[in-house]
Protein backbone atom coordinates (compact mmCIF):
# COMPACT_ATOMS: atom_id res chain seq x y z
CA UNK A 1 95.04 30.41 -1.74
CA UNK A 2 97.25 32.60 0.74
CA UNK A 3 93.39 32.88 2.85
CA UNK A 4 93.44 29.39 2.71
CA UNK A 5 96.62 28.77 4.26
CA UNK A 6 95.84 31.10 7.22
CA UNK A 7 92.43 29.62 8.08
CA UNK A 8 94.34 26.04 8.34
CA UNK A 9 96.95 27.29 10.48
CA UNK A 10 97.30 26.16 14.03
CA UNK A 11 96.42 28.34 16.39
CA UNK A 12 98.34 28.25 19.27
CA UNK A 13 96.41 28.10 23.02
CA UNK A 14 98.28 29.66 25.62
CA UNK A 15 97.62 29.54 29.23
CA UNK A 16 97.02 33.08 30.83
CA UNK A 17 99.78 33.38 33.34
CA UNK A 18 99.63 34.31 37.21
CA UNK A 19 100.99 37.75 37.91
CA UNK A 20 102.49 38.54 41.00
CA UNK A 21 100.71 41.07 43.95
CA UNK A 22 102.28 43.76 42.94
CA UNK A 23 100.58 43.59 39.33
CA UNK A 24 97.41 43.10 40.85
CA UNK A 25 97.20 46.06 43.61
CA UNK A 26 98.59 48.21 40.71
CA UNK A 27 96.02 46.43 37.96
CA UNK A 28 92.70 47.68 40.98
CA UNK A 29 94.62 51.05 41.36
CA UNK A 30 94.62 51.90 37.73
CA UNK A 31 91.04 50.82 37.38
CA UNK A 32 90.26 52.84 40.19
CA UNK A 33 91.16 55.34 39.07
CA UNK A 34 89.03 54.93 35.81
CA UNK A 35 85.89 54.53 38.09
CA UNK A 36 86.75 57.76 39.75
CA UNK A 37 87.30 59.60 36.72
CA UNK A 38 83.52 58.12 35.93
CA UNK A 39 82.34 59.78 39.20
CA UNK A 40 82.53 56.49 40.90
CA UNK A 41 83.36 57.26 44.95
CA UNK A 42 85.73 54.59 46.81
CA UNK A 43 84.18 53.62 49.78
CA UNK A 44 85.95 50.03 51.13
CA UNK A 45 88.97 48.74 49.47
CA UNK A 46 91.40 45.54 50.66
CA UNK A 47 94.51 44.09 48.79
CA UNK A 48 92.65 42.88 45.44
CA UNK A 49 89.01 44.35 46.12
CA UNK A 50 87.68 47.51 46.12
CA UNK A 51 83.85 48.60 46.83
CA UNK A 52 82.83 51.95 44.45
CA UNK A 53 79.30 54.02 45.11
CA UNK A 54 77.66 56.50 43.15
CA UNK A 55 74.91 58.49 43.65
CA UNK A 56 73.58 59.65 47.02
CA UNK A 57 70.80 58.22 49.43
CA UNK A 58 67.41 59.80 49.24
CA UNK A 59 66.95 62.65 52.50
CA UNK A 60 64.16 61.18 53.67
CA UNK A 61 63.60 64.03 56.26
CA UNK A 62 63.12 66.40 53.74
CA UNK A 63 60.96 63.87 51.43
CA UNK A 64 58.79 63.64 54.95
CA UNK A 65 58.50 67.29 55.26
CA UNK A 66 57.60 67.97 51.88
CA UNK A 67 55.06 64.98 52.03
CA UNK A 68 53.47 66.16 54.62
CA UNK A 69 53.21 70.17 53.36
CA UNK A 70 51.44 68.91 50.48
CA UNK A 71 49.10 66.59 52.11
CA UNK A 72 50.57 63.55 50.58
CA UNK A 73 51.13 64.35 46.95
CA UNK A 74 54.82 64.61 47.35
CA UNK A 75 54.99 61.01 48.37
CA UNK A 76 54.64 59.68 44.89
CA UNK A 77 58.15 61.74 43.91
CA UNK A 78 59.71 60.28 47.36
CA UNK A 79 58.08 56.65 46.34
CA UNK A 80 60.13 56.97 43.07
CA UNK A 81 63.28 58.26 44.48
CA UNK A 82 63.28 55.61 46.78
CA UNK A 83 63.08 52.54 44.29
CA UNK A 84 64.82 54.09 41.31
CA UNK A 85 67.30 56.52 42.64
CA UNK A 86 69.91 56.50 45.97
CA UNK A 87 72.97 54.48 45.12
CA UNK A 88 74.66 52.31 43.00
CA UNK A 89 77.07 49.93 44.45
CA UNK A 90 80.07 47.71 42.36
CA UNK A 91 82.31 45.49 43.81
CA UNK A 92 85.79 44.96 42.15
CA UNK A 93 88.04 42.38 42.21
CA UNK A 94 91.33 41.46 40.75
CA UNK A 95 91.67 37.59 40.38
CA UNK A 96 95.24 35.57 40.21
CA UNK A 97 95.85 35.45 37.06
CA UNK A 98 95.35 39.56 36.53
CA UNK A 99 91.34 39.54 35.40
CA UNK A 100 88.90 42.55 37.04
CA UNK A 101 85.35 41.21 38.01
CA UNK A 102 83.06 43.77 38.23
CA UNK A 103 79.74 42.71 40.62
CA UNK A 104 77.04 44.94 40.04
């Protein structure tokens, strides 16, 4: 009976609120922060949106070298580095009412 009464309670719908600038600069800082600790690097960051790398780019000198010492071979490794390693970007954001969008 008491399960009954909860399920056919009202539930109430609140609005989320807007927070203020100062919430939102400190909201990207502290999730900054996070990516850091993650080994995220910050590379770009304005009021409410911050741009995060990690990873490196592939040398492609030394890929080139070593491509050319072993008469081509190595360019298979340097093919693969290319398309499935380098960096990762993300794009954060803070929206008005206090929400962090992650674009990957």
């Amino acid at each position: 009976m008491r399960v009954l009464q909860r399920l056919q309670a009202p539930h109430r719908l609140e609005s989320p609120r807007a927070t203020s600038s100062d919430e939102r600069e400190d909201l990207l800082d502290r999730v900054i922060a996070d990516q850091q600790r993650a080994g995220w690097r910050l590379t770009a960051r304005s009021r409410f949106r911050a741009v995060l790398v990690k990873g490196r780019r592939p040398n492609h000198r030394r890929h080139l070298v070593l491509t050319l010492v072993t008469f081509g071979l190595w360019g298979v490794v340097w093919l693969a580095i290319s398309i499935f390693g380098g960096e990762r970007r993300q794009v954060v954001a803070i929206d008005d009412k206090g929400k962090t969008i992650v674009q990957r």
